[in-house]
N, C-alpha and C. Protein backbone atom coordinates (compact mmCIF):
# COMPACT_ATOMS: atom_id res chain seq x y z
N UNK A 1 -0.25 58.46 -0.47
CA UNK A 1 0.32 59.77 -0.20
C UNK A 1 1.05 59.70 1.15
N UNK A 2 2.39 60.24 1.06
CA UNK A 2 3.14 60.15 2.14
C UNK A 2 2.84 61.17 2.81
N UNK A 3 2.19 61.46 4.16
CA UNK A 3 1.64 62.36 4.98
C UNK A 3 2.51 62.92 6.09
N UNK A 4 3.48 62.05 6.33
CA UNK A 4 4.87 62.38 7.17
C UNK A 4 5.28 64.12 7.47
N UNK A 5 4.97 64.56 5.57
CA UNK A 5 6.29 65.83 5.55
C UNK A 5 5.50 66.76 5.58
N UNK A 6 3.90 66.90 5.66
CA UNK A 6 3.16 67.59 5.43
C UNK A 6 2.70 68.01 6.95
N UNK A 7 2.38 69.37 7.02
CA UNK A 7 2.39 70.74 8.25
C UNK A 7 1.57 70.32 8.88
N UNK A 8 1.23 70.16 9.96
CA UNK A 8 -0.06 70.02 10.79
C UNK A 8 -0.90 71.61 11.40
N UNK A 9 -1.93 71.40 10.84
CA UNK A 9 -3.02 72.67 11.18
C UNK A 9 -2.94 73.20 12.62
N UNK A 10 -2.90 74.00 13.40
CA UNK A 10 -2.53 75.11 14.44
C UNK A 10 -4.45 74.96 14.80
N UNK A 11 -4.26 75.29 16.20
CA UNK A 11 -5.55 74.91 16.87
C UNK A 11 -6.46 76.41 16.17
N UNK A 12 -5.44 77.40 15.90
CA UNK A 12 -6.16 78.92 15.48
C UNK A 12 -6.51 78.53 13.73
N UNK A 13 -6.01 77.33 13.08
CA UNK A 13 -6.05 77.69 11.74
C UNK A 13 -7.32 76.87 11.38
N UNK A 14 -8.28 75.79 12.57
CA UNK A 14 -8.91 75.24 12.17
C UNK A 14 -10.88 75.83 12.23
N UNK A 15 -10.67 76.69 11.24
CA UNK A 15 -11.88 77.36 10.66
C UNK A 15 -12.15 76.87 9.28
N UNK A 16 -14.24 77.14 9.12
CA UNK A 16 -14.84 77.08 8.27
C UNK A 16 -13.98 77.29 7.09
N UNK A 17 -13.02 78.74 7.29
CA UNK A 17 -12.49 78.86 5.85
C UNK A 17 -11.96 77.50 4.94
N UNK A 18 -10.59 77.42 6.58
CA UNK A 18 -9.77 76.33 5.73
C UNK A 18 -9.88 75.41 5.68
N UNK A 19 -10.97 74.35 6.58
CA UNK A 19 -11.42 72.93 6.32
C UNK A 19 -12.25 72.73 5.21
N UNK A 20 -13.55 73.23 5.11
CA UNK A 20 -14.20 73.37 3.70
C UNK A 20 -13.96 72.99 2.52
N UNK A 21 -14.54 71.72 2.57
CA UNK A 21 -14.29 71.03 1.33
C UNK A 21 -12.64 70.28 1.35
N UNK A 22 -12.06 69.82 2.44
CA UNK A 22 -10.89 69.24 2.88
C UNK A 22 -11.40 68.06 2.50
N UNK A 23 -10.48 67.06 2.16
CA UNK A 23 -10.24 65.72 1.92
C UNK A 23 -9.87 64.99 2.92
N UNK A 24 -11.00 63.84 3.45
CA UNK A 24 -11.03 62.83 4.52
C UNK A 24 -10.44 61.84 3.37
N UNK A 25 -9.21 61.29 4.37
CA UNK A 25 -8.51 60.02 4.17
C UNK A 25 -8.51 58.94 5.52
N UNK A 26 -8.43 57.50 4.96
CA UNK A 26 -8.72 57.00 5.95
C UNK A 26 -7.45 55.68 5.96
N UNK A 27 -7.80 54.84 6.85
CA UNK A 27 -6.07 54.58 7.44
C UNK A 27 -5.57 53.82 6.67
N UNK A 28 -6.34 53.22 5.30
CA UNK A 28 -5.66 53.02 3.64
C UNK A 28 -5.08 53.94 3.34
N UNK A 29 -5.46 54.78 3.46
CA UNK A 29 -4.93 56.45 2.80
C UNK A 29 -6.00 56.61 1.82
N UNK A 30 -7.57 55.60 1.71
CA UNK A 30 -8.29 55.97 0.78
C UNK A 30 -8.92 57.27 0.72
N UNK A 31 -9.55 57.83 -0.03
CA UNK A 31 -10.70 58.91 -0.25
C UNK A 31 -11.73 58.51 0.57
N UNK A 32 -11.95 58.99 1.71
CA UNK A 32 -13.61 58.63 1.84
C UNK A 32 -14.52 59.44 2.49
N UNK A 33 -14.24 60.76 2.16
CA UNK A 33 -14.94 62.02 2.32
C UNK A 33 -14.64 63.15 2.25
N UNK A 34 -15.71 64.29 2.53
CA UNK A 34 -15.22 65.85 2.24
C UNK A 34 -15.83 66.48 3.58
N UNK A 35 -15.03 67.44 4.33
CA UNK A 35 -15.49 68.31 4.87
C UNK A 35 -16.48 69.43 4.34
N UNK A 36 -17.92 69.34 4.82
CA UNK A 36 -19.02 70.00 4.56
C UNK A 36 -19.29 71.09 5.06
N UNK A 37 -19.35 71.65 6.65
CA UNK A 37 -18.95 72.24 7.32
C UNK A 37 -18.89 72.29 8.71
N UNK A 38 -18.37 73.33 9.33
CA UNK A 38 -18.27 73.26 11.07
C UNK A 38 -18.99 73.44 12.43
N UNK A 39 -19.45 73.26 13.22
CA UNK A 39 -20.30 73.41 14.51
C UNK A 39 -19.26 73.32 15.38
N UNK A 40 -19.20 74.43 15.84
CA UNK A 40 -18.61 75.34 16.93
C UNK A 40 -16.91 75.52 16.48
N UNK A 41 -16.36 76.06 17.34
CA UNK A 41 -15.00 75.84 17.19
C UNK A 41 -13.71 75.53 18.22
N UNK A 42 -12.55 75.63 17.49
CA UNK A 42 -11.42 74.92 18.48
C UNK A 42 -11.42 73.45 18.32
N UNK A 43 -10.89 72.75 19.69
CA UNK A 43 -10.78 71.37 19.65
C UNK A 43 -12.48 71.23 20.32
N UNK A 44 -13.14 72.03 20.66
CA UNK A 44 -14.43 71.18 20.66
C UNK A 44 -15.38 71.13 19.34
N UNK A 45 -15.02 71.34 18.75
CA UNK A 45 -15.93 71.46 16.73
C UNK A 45 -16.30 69.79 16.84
N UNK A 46 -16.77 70.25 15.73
CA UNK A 46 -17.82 68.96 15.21
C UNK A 46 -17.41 69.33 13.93
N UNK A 47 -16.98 68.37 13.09
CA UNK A 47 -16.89 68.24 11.67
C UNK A 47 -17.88 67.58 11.01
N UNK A 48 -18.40 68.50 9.51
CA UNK A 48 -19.49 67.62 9.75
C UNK A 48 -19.05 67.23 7.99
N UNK A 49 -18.95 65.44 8.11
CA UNK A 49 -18.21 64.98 6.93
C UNK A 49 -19.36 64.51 6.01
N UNK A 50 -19.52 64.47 4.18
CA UNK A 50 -19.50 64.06 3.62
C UNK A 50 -19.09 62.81 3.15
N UNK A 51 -19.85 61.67 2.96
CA UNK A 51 -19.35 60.32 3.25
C UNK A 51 -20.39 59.50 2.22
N UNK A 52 -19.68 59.09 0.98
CA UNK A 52 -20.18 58.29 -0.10
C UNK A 52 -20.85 58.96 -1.27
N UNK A 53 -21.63 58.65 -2.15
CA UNK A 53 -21.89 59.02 -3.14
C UNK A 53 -21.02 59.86 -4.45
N UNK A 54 -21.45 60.88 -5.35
CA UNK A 54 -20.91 60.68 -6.54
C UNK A 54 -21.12 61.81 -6.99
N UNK A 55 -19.68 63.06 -6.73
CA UNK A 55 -19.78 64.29 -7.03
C UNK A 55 -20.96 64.99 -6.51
N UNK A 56 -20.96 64.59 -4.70
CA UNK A 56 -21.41 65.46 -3.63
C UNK A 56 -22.95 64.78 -4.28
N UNK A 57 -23.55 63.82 -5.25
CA UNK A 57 -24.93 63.56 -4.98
C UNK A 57 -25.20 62.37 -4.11
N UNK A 58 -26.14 62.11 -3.06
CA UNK A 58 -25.99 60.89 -2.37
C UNK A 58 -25.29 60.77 -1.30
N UNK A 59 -24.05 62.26 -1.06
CA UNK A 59 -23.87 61.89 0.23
C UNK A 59 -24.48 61.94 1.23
N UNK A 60 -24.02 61.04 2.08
CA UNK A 60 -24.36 61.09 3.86
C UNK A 60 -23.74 62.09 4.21
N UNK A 61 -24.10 63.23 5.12
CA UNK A 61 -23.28 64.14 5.89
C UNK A 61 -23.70 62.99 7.56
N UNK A 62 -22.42 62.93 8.03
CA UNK A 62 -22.20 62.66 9.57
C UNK A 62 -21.47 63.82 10.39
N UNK A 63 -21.65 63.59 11.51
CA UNK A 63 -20.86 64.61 12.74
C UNK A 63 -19.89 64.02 12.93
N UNK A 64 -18.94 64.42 12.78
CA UNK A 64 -17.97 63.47 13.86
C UNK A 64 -16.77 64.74 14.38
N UNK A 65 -16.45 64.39 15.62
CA UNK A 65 -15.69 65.29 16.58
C UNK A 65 -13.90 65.90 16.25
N UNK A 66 -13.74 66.73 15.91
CA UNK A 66 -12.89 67.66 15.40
C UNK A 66 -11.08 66.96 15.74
N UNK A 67 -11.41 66.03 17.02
CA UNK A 67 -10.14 65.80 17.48
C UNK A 67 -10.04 64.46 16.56
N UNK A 68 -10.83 63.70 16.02
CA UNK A 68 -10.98 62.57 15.20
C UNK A 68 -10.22 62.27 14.30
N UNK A 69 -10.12 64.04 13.37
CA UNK A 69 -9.11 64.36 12.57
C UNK A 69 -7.75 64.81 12.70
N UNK A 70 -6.88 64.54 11.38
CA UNK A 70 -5.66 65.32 11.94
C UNK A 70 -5.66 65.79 10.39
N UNK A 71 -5.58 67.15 10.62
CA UNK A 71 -5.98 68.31 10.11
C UNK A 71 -4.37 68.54 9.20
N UNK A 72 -3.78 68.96 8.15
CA UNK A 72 -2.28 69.52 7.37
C UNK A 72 -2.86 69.66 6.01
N UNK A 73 -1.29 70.46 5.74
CA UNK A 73 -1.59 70.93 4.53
C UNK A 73 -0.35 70.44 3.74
N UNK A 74 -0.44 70.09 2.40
CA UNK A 74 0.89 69.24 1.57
C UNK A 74 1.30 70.31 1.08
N UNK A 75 2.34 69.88 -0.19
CA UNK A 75 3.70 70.46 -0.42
C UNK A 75 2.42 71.70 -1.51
N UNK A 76 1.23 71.45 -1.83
CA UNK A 76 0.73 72.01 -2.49
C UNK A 76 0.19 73.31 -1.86
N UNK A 77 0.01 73.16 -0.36
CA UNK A 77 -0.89 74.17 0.51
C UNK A 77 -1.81 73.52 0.84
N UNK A 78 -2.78 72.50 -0.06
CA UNK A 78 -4.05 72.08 -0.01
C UNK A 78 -4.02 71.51 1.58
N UNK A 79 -5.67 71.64 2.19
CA UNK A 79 -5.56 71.25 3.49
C UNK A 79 -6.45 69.94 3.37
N UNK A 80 -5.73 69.19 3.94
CA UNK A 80 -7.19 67.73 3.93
C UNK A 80 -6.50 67.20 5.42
N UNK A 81 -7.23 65.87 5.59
CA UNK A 81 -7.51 65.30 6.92
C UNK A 81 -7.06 63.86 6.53
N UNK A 82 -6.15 63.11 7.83
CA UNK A 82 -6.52 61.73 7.79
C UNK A 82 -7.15 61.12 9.43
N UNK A 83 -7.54 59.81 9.19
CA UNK A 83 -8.14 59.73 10.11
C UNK A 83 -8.25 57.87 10.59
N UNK A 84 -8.34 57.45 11.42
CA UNK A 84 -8.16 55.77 11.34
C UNK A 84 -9.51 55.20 11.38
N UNK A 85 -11.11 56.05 11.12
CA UNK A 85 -11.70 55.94 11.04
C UNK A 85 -12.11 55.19 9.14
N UNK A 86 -12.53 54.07 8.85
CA UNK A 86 -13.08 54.34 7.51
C UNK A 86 -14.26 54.17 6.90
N UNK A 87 -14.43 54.05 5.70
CA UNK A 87 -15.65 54.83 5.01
C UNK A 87 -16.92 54.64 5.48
N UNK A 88 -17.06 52.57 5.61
CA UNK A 88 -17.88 51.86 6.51
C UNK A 88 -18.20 52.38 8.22
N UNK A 89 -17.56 53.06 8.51
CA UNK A 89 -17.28 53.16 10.09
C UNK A 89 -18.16 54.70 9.73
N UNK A 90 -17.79 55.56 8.97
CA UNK A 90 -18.40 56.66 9.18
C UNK A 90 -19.87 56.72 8.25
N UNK A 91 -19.90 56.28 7.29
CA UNK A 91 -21.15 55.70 6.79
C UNK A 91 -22.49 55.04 7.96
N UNK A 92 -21.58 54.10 8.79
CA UNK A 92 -22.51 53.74 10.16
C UNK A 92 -23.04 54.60 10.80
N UNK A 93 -22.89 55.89 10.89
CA UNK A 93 -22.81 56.79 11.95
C UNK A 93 -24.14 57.59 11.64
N UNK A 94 -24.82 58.11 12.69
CA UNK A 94 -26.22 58.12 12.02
C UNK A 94 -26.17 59.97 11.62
N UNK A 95 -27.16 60.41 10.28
CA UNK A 95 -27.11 60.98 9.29
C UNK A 95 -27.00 62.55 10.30
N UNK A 96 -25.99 63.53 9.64
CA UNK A 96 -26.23 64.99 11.01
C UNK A 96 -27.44 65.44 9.71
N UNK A 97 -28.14 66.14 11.04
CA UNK A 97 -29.34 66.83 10.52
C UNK A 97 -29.04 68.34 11.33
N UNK A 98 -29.33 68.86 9.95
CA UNK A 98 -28.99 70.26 9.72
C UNK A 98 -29.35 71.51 10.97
């Protein structure tokens, strides 16, 4: 997916609403997670990602820090994330507890 032409998220647009359930891509451009949800907000948030398993059974939820991502939305609206982090790298990361 060419990510070039697609909008980048506004520091006001990055809420629970519209990350939720966003698509983590990683610097393949693979799939390798879902936004679960948020702790705190602005550029100091914590995203807290979904990482492995099989239609949300088995995943790992990790924390990882809001600036990590870069947040847009495609020609569709849909909002997802890429990130140069991948699946292995955030899989490492030890499990967020609730």
């Amino acid at each position: 997916m060419d990510h070039s032409n697609h909008v980048r998220l506004q520091a006001d647009e990055l809420t629970q609403n519209n990350l939720e359930g966003a698509t983590i891509y990683g610097p393949g451009d693979e799939k390798i997670g879902q936004v679960s949800h948020l702790h705190g907000a602005g550029s100091d948030a914590q995203v807290v990602v979904d990482v492995g398993g099989f239609l949300g059974i088995g995943a790992k939820p990790v924390g990882i820090p809001i600036s990590r991502l870069d947040f847009m939305r495609d020609e569709a609206h849909t909002v997802h994330a890429v990130t140069t982090w991948t699946k292995d790298e955030l899989k490492a990361l030890p499990e967020h507890q609730h």
